[in-house]
N, C-alpha and C. Protein backbone atom coordinates (compact mmCIF):
# COMPACT_ATOMS: atom_id res chain seq x y z
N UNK A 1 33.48 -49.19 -44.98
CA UNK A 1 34.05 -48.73 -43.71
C UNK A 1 34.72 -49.91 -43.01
N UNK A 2 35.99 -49.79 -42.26
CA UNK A 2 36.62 -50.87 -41.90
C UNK A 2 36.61 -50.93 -40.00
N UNK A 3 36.87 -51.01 -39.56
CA UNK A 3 36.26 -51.17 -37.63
C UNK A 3 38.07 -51.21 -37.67
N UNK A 4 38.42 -50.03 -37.10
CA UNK A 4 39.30 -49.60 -36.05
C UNK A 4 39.10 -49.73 -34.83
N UNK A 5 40.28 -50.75 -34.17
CA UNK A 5 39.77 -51.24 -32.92
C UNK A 5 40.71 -49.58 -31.83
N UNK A 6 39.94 -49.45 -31.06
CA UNK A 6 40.20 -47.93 -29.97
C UNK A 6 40.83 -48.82 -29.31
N UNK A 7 41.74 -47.99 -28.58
CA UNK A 7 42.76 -48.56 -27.13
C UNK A 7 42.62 -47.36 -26.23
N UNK A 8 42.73 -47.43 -25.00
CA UNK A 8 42.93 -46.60 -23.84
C UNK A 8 41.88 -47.21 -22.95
N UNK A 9 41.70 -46.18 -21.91
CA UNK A 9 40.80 -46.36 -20.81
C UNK A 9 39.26 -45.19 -20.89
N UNK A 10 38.31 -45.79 -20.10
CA UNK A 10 37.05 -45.04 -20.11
C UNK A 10 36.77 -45.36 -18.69
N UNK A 11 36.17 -44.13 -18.04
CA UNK A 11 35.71 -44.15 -16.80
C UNK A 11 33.84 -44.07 -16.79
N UNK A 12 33.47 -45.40 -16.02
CA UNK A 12 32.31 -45.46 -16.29
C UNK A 12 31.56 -44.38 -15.48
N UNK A 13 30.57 -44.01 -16.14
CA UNK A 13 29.75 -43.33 -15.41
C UNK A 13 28.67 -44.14 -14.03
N UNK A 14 28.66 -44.97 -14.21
CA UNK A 14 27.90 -45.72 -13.06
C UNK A 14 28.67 -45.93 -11.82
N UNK A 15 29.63 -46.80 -12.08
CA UNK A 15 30.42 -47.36 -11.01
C UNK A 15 31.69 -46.19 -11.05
N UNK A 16 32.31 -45.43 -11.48
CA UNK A 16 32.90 -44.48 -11.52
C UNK A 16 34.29 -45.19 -11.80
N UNK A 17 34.45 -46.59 -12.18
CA UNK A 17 35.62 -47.19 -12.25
C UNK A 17 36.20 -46.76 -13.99
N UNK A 18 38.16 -46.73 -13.59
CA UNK A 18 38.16 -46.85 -15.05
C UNK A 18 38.98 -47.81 -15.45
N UNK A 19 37.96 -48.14 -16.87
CA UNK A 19 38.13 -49.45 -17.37
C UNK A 19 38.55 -49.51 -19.04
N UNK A 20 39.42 -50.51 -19.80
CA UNK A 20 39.73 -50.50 -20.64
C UNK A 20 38.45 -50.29 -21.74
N UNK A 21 38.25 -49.50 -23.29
CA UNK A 21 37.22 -48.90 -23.82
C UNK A 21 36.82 -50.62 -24.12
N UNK A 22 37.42 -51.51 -24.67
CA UNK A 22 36.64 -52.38 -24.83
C UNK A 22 35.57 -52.82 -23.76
N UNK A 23 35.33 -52.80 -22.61
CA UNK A 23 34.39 -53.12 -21.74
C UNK A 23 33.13 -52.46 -21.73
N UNK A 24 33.24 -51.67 -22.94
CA UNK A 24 32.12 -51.14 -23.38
C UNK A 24 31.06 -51.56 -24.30
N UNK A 25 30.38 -51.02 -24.09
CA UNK A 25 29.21 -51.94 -25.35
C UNK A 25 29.19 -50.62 -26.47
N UNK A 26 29.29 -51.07 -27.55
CA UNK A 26 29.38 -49.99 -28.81
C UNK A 26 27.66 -49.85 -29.82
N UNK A 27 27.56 -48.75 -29.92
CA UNK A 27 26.22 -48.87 -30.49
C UNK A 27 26.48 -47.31 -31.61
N UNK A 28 25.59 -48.05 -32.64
CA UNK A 28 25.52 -46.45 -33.94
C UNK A 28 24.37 -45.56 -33.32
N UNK A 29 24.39 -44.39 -33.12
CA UNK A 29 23.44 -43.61 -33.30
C UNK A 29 22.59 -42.90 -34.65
N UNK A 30 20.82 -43.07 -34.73
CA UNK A 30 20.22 -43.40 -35.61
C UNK A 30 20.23 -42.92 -36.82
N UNK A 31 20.28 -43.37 -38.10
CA UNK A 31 21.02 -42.81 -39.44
C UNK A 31 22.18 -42.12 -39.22
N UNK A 32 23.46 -42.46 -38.53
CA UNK A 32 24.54 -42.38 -38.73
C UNK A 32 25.28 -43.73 -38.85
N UNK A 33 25.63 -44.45 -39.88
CA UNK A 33 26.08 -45.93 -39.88
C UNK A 33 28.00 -45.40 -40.16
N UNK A 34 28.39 -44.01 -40.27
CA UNK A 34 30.02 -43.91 -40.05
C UNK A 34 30.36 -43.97 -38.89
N UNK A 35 29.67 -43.73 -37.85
CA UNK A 35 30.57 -43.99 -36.56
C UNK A 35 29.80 -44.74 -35.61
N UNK A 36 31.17 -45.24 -34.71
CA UNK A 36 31.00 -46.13 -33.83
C UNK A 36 30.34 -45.82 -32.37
N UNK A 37 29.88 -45.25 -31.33
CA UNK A 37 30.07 -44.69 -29.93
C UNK A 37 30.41 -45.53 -28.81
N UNK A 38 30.92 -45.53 -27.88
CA UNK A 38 30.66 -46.33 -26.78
C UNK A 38 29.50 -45.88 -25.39
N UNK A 39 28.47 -46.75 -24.90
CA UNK A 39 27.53 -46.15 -23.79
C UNK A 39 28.32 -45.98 -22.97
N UNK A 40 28.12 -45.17 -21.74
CA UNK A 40 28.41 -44.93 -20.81
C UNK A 40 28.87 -45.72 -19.71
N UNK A 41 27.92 -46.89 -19.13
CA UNK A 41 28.24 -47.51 -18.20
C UNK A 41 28.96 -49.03 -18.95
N UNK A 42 29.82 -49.26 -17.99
CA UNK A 42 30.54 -50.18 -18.42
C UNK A 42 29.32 -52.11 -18.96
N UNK A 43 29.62 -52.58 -19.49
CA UNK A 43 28.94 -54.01 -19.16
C UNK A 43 28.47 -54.50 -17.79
N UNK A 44 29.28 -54.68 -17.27
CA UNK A 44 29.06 -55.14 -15.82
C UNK A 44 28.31 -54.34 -14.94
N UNK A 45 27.96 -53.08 -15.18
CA UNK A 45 27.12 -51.92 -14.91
C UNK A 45 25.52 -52.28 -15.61
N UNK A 46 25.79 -52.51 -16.59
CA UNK A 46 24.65 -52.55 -17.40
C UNK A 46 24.03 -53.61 -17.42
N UNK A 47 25.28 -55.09 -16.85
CA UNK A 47 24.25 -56.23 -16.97
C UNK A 47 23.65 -56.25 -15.85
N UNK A 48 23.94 -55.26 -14.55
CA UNK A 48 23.35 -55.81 -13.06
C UNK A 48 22.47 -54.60 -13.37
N UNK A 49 22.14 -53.77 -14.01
CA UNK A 49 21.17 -52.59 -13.95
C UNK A 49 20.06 -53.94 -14.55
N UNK A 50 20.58 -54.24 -16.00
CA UNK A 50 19.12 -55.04 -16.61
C UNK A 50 18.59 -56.35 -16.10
N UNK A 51 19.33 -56.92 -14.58
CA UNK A 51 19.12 -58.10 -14.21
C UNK A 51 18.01 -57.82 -13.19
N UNK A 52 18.57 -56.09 -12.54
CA UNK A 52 17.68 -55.95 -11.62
C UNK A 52 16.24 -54.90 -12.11
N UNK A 53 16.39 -54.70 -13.42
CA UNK A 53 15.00 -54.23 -13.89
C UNK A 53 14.15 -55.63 -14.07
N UNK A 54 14.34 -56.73 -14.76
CA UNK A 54 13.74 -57.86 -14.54
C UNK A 54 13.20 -58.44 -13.48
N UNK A 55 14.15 -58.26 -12.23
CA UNK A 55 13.16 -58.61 -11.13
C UNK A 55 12.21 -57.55 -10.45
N UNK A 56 12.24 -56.87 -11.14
CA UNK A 56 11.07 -55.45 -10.29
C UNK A 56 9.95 -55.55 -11.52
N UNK A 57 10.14 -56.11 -12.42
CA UNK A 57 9.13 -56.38 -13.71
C UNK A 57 9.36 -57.55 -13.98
N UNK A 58 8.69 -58.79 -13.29
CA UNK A 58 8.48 -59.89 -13.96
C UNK A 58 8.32 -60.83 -14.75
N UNK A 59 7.00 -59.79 -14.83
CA UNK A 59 5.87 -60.42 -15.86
C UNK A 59 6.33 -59.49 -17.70
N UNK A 60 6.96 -58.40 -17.65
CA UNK A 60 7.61 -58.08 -18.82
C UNK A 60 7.45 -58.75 -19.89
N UNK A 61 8.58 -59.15 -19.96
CA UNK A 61 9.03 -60.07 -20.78
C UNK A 61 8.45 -61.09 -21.41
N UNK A 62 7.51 -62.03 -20.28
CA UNK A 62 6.23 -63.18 -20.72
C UNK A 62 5.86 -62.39 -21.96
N UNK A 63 5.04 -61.35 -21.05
CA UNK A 63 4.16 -60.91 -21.82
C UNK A 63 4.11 -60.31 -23.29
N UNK A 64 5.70 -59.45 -23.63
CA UNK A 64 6.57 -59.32 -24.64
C UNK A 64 6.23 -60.26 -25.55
N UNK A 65 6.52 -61.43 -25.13
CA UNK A 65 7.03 -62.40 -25.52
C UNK A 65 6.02 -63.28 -26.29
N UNK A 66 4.98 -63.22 -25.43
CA UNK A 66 3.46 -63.80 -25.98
C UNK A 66 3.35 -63.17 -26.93
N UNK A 67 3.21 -61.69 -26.84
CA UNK A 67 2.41 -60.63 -27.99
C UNK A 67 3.56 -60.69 -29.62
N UNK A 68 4.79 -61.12 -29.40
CA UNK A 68 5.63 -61.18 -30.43
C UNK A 68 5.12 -62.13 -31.06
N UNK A 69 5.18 -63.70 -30.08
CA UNK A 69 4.76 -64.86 -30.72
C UNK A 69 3.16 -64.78 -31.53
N UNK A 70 2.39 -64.21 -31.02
CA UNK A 70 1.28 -63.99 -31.99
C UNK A 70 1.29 -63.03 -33.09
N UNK A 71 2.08 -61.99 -33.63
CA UNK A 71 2.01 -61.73 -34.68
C UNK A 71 2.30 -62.94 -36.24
């Protein structure tokens, strides 16, 4: 399979802005490896959503992080 790059615009669902499709984050949905999708909210949507789940959950991540390192 070869990666066809998409052109146009996508209107995010978060911020309601519309933005070129690359500003999207692309992900396969599970046992389908032929196609591509794009999520919904743009990056910049998604990085201030996951900056501000981190500060309402702190300790997360440590703790993640410990339990990984000990396997």
């Amino acid at each position: 399979m070869s990666f066809v790059p998409v052109q146009g615009t996508k209107a995010c669902r978060k911020c309601g802005e519309q933005k070129e499709v690359t500003e999207f984050r692309v992900f396969r949905r599970y046992g389908q490896t032929d196609r591509e999708y794009r999520r919904s909210w743009c990056m910049g949507c998604d990085r201030a959503y996951a900056r501000q789940w981190r500060e309402r959950n702190p300790g997360y991540h440590k703790e993640w992080s410990r339990r990984y390192r000990a396997m």
